[in-house]
Protein backbone atom coordinates (compact mmCIF):
# COMPACT_ATOMS: atom_id res chain seq x y z
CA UNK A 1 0.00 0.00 0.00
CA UNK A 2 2.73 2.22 0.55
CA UNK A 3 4.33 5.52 -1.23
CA UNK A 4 0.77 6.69 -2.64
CA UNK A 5 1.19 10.02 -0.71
CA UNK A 6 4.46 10.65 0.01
CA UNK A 7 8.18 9.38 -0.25
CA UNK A 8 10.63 7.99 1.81
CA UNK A 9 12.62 11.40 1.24
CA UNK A 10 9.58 13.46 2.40
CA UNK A 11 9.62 11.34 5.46
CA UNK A 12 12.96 11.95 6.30
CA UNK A 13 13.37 15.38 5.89
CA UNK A 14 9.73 15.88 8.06
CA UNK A 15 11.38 13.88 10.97
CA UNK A 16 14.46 16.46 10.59
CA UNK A 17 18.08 16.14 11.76
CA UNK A 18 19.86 13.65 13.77
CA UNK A 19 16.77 10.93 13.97
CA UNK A 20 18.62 7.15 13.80
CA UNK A 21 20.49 6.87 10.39
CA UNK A 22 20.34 3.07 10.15
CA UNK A 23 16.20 3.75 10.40
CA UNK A 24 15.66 6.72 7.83
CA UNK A 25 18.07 4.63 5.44
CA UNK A 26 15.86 1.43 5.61
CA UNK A 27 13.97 1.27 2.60
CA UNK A 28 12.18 -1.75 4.29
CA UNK A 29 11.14 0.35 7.34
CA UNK A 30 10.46 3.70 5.80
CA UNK A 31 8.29 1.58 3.40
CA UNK A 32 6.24 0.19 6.56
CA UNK A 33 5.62 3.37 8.19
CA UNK A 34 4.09 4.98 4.62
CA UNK A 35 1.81 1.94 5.01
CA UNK A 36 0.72 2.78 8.23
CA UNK A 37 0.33 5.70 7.57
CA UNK A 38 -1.54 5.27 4.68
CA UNK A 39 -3.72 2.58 6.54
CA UNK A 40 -4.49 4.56 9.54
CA UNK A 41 -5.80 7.65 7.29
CA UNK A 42 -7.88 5.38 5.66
CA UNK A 43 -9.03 4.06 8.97
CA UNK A 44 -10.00 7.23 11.02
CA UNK A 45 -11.89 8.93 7.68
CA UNK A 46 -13.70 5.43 6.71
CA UNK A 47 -12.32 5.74 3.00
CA UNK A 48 -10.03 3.89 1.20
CA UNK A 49 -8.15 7.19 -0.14
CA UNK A 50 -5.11 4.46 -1.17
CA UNK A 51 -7.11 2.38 -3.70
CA UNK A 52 -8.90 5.51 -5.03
CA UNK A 53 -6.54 7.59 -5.45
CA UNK A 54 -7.24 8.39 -8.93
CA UNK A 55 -10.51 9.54 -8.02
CA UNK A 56 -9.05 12.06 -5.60
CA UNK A 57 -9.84 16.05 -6.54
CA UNK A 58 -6.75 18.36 -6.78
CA UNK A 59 -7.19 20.30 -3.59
CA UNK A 60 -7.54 17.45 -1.02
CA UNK A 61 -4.09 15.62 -2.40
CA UNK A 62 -1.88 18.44 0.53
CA UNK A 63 -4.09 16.98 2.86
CA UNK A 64 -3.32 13.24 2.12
CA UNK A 65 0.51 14.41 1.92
CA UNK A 66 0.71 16.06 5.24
CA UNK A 67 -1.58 13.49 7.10
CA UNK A 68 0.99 10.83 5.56
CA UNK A 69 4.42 12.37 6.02
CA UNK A 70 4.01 13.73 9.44
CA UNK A 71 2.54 10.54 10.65
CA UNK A 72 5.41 8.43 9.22
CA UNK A 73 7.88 10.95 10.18
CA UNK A 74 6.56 11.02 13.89
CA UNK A 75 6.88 7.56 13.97
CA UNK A 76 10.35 7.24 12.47
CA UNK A 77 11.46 9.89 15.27
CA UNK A 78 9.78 7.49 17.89
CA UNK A 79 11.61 4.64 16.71
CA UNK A 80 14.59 5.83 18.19
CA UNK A 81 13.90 8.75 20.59
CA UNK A 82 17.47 8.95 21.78
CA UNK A 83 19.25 9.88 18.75
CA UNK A 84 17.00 12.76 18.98
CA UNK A 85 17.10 13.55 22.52
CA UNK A 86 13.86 12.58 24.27
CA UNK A 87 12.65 16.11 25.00
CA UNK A 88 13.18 17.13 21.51
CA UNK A 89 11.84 13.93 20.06
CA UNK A 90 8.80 14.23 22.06
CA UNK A 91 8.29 17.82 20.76
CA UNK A 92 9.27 16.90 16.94
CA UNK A 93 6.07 14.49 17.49
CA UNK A 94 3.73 16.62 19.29
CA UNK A 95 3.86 19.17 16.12
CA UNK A 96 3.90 16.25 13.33
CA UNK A 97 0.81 14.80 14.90
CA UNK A 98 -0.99 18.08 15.43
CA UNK A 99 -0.28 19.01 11.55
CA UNK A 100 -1.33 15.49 10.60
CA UNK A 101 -4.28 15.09 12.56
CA UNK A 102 -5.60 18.97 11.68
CA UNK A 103 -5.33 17.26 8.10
CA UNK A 104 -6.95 14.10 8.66
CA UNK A 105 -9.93 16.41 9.91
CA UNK A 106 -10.22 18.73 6.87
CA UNK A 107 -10.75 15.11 5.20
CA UNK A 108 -13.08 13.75 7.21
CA UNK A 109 -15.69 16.72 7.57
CA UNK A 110 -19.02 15.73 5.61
CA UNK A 111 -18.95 18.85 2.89
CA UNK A 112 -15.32 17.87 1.75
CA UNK A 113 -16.66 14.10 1.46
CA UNK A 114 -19.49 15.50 -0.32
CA UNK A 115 -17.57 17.03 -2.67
CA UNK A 116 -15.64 14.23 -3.23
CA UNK A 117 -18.40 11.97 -3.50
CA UNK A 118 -17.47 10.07 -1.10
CA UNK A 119 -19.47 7.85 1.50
CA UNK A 120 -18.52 6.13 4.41
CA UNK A 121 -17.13 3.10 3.71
């Protein structure tokens, strides 16, 4: 399911400097947290965004993006906290989730799905 909204690089560069090398370099591991990502957007706004993502108008793709590389990026900081510095890891994630999740609820109010054409899946 992975890299339909964002890239490894996007993730990366989101999470910022000094997060664990060995984990932003994994392709195998940057490609699981684009999945969750991806999966848990899906999950919270009851669409399928991933498999449809051909159907998907112009101005809700920034919203997708954000949702996905802040959420993977917050993650990949968590993975390793300590490379960060806890306090500073803690705060990288606090503002990655807030971004992401002020996303995921531009996508999930009902005149955006309407738009869209979207239903509750």
């Amino acid at each position: 399911m992975g890299f339909t909204f964002c890239t490894s690089g996007a993730i990366v560069r989101r999470a910022g400097a000094n997060v664990n090398s060995a984990a932003a370099s994994s392709g195998a591991l940057i490609d699981e947290l684009i999945t969750d990502a991806e999966g848990y957007v899906n999950l919270v706004t009851r669409y399928d965004w991933v498999t449809n993502s051909a159907a998907i108008l112009t101005e809700f793709l920034p919203s997708l993006t954000i949702a996905t590389k802040n959420l993977g990026a917050a993650d990949l900081i968590g993975w390793d906290m300590g490379a960060v510095g806890r306090g500073e890891a803690e705060s990288r994630i606090n503002v990655l989730t807030d971004r992401a999740y002020k996303a995921i609820k531009f996508l999930n109010l009902e005149e955006n799905k309407t738009k869209m054409g979207i239903t509750d899946q």
